[in-house]
PDB file of N, CA and C in Angstrom:
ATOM      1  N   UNK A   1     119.778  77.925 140.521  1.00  0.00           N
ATOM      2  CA  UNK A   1     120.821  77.339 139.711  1.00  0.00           C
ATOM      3  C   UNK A   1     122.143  77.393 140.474  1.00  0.00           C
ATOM      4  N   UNK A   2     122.882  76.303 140.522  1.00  0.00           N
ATOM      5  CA  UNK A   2     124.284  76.124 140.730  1.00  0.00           C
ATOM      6  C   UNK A   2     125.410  76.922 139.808  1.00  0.00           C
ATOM      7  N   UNK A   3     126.555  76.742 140.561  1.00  0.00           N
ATOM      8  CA  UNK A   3     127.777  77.761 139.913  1.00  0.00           C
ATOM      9  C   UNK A   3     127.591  76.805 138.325  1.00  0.00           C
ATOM     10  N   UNK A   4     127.927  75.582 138.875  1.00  0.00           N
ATOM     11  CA  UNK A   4     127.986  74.193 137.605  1.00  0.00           C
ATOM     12  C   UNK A   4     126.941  73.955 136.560  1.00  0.00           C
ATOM     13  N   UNK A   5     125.534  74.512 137.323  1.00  0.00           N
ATOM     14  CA  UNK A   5     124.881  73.838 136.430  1.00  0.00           C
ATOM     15  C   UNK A   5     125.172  74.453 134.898  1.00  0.00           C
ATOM     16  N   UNK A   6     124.441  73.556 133.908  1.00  0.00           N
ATOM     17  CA  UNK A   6     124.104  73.881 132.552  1.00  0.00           C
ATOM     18  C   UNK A   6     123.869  74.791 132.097  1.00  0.00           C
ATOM     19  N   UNK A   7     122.713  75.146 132.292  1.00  0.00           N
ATOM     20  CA  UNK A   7     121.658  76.125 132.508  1.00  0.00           C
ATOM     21  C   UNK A   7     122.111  77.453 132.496  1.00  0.00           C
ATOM     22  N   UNK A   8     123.424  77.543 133.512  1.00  0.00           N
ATOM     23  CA  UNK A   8     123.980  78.988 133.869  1.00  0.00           C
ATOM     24  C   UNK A   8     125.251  79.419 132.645  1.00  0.00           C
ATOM     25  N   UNK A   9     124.921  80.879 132.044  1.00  0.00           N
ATOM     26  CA  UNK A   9     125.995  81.370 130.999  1.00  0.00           C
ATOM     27  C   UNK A   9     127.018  81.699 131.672  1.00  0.00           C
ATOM     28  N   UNK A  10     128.212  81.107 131.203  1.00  0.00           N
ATOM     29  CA  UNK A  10     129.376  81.614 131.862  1.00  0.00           C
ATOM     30  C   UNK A  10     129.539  83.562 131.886  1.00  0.00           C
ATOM     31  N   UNK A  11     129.813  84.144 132.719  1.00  0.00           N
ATOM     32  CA  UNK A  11     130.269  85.779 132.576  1.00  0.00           C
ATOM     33  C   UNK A  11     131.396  85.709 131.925  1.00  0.00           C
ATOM     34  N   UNK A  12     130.943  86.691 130.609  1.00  0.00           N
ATOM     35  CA  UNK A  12     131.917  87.531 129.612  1.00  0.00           C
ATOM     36  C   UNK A  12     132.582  88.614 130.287  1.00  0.00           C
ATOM     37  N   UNK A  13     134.164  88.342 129.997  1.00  0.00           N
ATOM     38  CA  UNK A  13     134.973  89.566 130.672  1.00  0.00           C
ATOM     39  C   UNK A  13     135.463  90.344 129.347  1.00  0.00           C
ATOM     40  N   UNK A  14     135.555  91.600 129.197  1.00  0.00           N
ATOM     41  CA  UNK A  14     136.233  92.018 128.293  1.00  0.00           C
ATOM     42  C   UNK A  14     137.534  92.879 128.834  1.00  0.00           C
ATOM     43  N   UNK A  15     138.872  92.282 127.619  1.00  0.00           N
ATOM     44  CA  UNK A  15     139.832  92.610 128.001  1.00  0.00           C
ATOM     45  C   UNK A  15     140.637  92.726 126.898  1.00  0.00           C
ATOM     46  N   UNK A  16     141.932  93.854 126.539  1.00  0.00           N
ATOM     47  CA  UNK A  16     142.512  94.038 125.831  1.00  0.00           C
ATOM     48  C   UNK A  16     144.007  93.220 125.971  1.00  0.00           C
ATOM     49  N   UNK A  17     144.725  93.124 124.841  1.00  0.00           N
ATOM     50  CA  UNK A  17     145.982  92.473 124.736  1.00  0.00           C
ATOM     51  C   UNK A  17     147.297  93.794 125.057  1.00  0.00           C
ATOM     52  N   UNK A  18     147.537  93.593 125.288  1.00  0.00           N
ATOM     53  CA  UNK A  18     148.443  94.452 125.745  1.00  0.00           C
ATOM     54  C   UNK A  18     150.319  94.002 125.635  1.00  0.00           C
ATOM     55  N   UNK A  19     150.932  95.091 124.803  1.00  0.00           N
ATOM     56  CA  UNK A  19     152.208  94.789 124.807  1.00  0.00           C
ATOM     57  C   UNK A  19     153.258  94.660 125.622  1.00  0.00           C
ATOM     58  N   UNK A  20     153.785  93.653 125.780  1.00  0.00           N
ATOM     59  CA  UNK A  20     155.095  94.648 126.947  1.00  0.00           C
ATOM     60  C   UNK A  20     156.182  94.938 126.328  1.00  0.00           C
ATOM     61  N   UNK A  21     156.510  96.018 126.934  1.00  0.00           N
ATOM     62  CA  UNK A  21     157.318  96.615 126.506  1.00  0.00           C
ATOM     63  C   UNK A  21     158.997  96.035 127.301  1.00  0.00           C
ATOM     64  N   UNK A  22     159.991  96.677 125.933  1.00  0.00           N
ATOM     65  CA  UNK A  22     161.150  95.849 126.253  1.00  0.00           C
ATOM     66  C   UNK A  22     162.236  97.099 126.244  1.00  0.00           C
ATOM     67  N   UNK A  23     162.619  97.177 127.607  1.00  0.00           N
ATOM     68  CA  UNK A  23     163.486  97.976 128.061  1.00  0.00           C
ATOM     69  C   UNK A  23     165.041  98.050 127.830  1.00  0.00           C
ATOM     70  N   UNK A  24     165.633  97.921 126.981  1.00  0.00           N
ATOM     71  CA  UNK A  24     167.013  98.033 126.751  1.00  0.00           C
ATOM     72  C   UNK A  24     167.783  99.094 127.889  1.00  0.00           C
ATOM     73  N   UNK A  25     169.413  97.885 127.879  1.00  0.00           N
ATOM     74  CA  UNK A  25     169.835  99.330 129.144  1.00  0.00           C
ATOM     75  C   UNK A  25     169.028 100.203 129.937  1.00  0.00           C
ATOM     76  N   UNK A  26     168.570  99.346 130.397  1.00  0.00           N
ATOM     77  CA  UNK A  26     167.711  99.404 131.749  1.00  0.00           C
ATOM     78  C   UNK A  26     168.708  98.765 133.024  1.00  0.00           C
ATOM     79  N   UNK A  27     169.338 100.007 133.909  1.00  0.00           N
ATOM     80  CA  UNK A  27     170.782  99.518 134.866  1.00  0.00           C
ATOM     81  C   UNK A  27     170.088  98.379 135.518  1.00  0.00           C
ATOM     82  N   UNK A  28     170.720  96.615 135.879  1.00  0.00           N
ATOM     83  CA  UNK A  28     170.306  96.735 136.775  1.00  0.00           C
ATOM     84  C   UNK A  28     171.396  96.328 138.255  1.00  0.00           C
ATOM     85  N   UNK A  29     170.590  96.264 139.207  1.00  0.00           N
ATOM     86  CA  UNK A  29     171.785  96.059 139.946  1.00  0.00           C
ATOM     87  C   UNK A  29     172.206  94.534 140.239  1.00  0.00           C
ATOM     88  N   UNK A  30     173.800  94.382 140.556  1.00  0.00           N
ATOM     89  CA  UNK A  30     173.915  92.795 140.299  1.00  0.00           C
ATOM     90  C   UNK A  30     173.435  92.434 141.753  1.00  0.00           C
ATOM     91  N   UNK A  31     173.185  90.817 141.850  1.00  0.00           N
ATOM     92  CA  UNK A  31     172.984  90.292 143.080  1.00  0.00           C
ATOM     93  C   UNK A  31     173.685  89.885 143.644  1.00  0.00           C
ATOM     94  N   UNK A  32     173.965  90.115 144.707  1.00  0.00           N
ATOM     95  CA  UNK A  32     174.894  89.169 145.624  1.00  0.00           C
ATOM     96  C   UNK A  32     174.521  87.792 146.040  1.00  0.00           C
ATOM     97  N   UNK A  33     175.407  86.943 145.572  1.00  0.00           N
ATOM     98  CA  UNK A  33     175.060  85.636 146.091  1.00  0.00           C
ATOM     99  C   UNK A  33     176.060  85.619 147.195  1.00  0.00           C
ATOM    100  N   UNK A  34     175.606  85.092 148.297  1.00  0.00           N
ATOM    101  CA  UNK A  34     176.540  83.941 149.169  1.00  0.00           C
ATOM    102  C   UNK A  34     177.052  82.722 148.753  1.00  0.00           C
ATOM    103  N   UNK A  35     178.597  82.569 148.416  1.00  0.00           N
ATOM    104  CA  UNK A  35     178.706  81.648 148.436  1.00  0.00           C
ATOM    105  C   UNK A  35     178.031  80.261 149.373  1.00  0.00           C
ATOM    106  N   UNK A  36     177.924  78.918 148.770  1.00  0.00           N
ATOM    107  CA  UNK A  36     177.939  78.482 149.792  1.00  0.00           C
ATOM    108  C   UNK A  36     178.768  77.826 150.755  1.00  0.00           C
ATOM    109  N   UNK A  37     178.421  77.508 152.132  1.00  0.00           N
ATOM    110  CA  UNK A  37     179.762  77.114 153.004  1.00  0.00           C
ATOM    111  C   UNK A  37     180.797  77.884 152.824  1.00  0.00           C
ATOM    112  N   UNK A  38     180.587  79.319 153.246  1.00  0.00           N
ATOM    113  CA  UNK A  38     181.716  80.087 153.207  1.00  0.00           C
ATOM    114  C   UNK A  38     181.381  81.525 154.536  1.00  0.00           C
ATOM    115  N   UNK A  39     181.720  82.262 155.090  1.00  0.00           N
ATOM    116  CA  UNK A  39     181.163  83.020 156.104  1.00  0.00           C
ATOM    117  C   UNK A  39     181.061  84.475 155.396  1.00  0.00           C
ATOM    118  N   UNK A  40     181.061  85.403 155.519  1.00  0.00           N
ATOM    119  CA  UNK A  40     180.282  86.382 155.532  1.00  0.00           C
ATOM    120  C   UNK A  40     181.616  87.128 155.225  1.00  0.00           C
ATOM    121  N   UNK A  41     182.807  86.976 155.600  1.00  0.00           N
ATOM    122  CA  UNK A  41     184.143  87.128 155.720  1.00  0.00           C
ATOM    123  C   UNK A  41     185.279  86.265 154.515  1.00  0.00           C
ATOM    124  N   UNK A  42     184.229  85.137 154.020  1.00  0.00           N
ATOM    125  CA  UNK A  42     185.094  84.479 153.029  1.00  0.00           C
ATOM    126  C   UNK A  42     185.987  83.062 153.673  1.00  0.00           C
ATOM    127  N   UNK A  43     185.809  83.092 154.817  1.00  0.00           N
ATOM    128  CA  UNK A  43     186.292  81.908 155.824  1.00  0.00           C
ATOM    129  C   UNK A  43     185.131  80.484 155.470  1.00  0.00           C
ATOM    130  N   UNK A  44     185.890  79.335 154.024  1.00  0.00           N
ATOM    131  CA  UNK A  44     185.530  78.275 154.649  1.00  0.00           C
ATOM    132  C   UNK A  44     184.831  77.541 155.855  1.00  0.00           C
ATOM    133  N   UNK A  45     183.646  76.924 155.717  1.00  0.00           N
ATOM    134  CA  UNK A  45     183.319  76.088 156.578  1.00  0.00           C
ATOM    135  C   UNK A  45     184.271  75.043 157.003  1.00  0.00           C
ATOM    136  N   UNK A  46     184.045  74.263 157.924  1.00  0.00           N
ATOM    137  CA  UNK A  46     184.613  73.447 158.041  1.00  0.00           C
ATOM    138  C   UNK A  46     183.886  72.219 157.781  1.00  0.00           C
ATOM    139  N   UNK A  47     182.763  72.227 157.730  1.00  0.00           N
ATOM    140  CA  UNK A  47     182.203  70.938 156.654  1.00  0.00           C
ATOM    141  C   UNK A  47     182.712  70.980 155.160  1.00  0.00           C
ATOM    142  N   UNK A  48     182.384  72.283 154.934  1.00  0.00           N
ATOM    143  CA  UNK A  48     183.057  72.485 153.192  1.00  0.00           C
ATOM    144  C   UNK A  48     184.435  72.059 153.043  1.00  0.00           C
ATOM    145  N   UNK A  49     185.471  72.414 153.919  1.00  0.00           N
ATOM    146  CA  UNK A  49     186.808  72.136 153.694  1.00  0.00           C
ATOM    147  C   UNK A  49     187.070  70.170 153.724  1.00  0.00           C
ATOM    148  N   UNK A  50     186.241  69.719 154.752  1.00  0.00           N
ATOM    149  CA  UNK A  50     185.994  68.247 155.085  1.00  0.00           C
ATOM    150  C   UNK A  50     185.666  67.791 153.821  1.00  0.00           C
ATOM    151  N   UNK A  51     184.662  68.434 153.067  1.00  0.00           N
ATOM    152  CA  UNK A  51     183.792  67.659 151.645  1.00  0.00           C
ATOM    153  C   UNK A  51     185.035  67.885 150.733  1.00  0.00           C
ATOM    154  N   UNK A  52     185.443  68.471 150.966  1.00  0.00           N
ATOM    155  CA  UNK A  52     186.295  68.868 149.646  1.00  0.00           C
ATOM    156  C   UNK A  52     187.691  67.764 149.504  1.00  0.00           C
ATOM    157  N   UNK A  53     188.288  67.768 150.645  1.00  0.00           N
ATOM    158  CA  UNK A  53     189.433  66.636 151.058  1.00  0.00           C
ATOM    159  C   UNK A  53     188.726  65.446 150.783  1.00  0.00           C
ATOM    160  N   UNK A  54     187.750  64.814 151.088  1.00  0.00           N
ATOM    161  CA  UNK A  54     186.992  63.946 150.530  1.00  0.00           C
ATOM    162  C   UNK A  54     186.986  63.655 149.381  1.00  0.00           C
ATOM    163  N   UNK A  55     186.444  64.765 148.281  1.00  0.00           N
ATOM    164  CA  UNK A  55     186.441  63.974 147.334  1.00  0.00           C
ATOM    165  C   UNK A  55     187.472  64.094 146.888  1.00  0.00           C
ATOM    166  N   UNK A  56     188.755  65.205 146.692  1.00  0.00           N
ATOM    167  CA  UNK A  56     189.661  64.849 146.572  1.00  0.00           C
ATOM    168  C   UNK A  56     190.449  63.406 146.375  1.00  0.00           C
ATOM    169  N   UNK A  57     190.465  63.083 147.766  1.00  0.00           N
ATOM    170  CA  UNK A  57     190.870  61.497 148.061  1.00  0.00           C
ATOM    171  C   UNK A  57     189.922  60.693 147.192  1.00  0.00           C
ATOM    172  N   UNK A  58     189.184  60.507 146.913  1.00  0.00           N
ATOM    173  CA  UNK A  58     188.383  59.806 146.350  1.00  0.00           C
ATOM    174  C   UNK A  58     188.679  59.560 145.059  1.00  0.00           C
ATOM    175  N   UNK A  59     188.930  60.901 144.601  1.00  0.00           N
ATOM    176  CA  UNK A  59     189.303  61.253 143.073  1.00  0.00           C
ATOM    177  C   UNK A  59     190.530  60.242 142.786  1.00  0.00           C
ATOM    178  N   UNK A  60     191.330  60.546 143.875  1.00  0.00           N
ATOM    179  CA  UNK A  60     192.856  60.124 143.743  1.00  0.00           C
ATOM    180  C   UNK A  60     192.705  58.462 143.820  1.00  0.00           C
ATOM    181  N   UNK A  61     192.016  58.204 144.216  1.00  0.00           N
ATOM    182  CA  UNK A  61     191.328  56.069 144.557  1.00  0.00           C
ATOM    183  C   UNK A  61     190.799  56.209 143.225  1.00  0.00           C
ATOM    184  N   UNK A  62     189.974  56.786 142.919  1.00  0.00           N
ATOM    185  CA  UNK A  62     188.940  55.822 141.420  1.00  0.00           C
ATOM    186  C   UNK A  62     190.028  56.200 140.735  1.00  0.00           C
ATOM    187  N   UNK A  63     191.057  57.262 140.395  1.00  0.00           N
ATOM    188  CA  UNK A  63     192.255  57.128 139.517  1.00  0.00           C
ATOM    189  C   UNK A  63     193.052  56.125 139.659  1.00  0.00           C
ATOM    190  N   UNK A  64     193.438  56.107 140.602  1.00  0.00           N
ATOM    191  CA  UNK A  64     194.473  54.545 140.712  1.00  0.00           C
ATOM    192  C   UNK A  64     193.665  53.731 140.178  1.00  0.00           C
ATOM    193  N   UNK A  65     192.724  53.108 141.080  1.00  0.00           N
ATOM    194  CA  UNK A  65     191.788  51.944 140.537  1.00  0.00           C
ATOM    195  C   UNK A  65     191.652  51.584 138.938  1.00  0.00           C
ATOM    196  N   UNK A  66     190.818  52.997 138.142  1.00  0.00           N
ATOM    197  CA  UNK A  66     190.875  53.088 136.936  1.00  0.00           C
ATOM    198  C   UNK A  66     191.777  52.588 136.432  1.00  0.00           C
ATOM    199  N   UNK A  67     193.631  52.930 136.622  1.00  0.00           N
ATOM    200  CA  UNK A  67     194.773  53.052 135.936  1.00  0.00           C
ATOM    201  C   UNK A  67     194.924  50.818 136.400  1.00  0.00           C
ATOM    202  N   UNK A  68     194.560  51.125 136.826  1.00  0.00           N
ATOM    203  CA  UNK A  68     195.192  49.653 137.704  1.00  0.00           C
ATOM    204  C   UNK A  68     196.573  49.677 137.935  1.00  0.00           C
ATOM    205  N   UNK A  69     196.789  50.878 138.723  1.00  0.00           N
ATOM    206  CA  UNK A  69     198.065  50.909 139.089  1.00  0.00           C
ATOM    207  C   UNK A  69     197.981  50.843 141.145  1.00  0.00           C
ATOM    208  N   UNK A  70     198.294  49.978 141.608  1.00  0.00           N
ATOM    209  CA  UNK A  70     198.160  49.932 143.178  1.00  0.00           C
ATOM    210  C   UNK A  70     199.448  50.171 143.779  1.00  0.00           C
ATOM    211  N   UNK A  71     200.468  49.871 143.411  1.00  0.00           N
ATOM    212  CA  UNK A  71     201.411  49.765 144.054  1.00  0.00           C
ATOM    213  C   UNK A  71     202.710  49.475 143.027  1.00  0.00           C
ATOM    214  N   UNK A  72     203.965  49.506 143.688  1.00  0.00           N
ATOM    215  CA  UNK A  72     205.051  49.303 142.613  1.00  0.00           C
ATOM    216  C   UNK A  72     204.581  48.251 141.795  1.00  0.00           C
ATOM    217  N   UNK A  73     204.498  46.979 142.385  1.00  0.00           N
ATOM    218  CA  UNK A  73     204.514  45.803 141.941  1.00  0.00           C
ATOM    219  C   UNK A  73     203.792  46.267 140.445  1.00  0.00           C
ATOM    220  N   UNK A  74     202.707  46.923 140.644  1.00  0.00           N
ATOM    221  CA  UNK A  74     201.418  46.997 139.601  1.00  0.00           C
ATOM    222  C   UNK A  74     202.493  47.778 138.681  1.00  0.00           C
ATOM    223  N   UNK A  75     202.901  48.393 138.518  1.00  0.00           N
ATOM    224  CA  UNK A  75     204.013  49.223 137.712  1.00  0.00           C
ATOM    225  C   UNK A  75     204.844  48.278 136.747  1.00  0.00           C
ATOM    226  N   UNK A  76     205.297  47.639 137.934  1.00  0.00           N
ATOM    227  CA  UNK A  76     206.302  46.288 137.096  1.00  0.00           C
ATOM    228  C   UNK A  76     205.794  45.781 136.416  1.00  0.00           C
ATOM    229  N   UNK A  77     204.672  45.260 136.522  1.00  0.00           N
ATOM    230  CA  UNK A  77     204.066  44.152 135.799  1.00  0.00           C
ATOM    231  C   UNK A  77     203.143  44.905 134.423  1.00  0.00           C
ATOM    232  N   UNK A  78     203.113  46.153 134.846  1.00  0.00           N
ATOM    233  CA  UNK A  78     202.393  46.838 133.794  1.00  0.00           C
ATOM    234  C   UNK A  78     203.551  47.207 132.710  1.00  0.00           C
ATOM    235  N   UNK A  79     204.769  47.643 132.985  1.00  0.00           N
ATOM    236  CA  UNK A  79     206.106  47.918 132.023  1.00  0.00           C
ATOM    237  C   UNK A  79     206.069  46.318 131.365  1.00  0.00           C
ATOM    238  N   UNK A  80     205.771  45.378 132.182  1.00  0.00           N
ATOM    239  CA  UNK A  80     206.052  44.288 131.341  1.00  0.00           C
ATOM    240  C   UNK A  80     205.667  43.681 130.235  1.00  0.00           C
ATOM    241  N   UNK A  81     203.993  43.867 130.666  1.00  0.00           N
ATOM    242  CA  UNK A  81     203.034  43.519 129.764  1.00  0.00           C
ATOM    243  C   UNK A  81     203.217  44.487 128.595  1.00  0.00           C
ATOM    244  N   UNK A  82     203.585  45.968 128.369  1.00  0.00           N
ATOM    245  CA  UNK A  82     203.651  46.847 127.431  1.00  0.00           C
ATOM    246  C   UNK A  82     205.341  46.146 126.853  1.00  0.00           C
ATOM    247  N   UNK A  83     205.903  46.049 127.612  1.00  0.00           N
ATOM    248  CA  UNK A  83     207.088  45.121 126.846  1.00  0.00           C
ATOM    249  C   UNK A  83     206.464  43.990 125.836  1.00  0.00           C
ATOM    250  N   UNK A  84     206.261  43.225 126.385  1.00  0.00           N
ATOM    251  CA  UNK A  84     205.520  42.263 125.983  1.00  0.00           C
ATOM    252  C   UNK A  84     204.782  42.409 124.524  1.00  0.00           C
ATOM    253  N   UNK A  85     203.817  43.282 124.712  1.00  0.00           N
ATOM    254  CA  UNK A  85     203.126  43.393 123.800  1.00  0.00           C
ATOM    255  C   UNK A  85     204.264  44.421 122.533  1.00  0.00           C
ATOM    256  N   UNK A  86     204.586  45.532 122.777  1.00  0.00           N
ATOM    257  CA  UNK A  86     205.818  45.816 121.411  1.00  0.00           C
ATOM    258  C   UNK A  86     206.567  44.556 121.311  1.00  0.00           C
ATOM    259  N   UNK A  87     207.128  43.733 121.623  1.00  0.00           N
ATOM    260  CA  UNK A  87     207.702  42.919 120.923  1.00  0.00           C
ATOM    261  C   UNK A  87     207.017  41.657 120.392  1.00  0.00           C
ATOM    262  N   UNK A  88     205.800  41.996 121.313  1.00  0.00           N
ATOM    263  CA  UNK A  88     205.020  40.667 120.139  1.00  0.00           C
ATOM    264  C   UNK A  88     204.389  41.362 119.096  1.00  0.00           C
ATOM    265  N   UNK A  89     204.300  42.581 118.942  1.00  0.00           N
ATOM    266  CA  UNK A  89     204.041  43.123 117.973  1.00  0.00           C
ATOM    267  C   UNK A  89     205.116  43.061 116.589  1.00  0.00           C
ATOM    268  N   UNK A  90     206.450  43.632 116.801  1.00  0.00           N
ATOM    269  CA  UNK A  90     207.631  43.253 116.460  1.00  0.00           C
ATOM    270  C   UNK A  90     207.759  42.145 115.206  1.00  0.00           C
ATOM    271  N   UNK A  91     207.276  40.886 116.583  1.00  0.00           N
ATOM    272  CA  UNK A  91     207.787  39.678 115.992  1.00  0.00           C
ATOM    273  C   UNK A  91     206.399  39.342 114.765  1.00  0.00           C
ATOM    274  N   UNK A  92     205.399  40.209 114.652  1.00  0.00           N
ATOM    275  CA  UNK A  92     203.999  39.967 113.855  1.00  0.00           C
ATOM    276  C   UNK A  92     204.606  40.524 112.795  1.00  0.00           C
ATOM    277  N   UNK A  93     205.220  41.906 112.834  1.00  0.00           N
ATOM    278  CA  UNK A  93     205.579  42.435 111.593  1.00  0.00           C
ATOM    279  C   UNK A  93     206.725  42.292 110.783  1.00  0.00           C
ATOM    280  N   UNK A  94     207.373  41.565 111.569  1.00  0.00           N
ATOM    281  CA  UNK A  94     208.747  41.045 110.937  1.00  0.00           C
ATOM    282  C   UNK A  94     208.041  39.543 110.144  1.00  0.00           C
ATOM    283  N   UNK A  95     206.780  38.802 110.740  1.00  0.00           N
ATOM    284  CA  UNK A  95     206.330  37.456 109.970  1.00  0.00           C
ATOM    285  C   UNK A  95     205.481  38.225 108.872  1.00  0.00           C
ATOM    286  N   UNK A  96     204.897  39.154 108.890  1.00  0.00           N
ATOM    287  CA  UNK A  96     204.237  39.497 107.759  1.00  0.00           C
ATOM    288  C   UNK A  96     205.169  40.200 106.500  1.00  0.00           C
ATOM    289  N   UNK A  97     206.029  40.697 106.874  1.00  0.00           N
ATOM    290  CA  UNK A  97     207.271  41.318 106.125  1.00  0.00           C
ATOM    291  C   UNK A  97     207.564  39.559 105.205  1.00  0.00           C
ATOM    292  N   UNK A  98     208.207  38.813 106.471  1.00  0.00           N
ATOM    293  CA  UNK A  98     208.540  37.565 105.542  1.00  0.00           C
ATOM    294  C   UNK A  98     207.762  37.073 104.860  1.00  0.00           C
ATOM    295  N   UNK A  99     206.374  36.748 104.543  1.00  0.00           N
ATOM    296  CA  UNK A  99     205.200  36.572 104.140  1.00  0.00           C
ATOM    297  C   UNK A  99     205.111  37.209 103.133  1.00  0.00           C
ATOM    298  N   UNK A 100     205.841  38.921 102.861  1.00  0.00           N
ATOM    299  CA  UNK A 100     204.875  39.350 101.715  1.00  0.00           C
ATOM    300  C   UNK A 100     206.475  39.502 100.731  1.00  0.00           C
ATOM    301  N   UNK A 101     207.639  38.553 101.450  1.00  0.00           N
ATOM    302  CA  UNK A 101     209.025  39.004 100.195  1.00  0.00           C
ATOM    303  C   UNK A 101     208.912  37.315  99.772  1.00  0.00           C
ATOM    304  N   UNK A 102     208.174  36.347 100.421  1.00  0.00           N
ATOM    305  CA  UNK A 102     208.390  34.900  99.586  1.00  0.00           C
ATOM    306  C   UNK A 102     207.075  35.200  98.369  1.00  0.00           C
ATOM    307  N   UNK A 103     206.537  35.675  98.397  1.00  0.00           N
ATOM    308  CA  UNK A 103     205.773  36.111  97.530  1.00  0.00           C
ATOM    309  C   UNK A 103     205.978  36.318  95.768  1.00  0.00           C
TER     310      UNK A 103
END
C-alpha cells in the first residue's frame, strides 16, 4: 500500500490543548531601530538629505499649481476676479432687495 492509497488508516496522534499563559509586566527590553538613511552617529545620508529637498520642492510646485497662483500677474488677475465676483454679488442682492420692497 501507498502513503495515498485508500486502503491505508491515517495515524492517530494524541494530544492535549494547552493554555498559554499571559504574562503581565513581564520587562521587556526596547528595540533599537536604525533610523533609516541616517549613520550610526545620527549624520544624514546624503541621498536622504537629496530626497527630502526634493520633495520639498515638489510640495512647493503642486501648491502653486493647485492655488493657480504662478506669478504676480496670476495674483492680479486673481484679486480681480474675487473683485469681480463681491460686486457681482452686491449688485444680485441689492436686485433681490428691490424685488422683494415692489412687492
Amino acid at each position: 500500500m501507498t502513503e495515498n492509497s485508500p486502503d491505508k488508516k491515517p495515524e492517530v496522534i494524541d494530544a492535549e490543548i494547552v493554555e498559554a499563559e499571559i504574562v503581565k509586566d513581564a520587562p521587556t527590553a526596547p528595540v533599537e531601530v536604525p533610523e533609516p538613511d541616517y549613520s550610526e552617529s545620527g549624520v544624514p545620508s546624503f541621498d536622504h538629505v537629496r530626497d527630502r529637498i526634493e520633495q520639498r520642492y515638489t510640495t512647493s510646485l503642486g501648491s502653486t499649481e493647485l492655488a493657480g497662483l504662478g506669478g504676480k500677474e496670476d495674483v492680479a488677475s486673481l484679486d480681480k476676479k474675487i473683485a469681480d465676483r463681491d460686486k457681482a454679488a452686491k449688485d444680485k442682492l441689492a436686485e433681490i432687495r428691490r424685488a422683494m420692497r415692489e412687492q
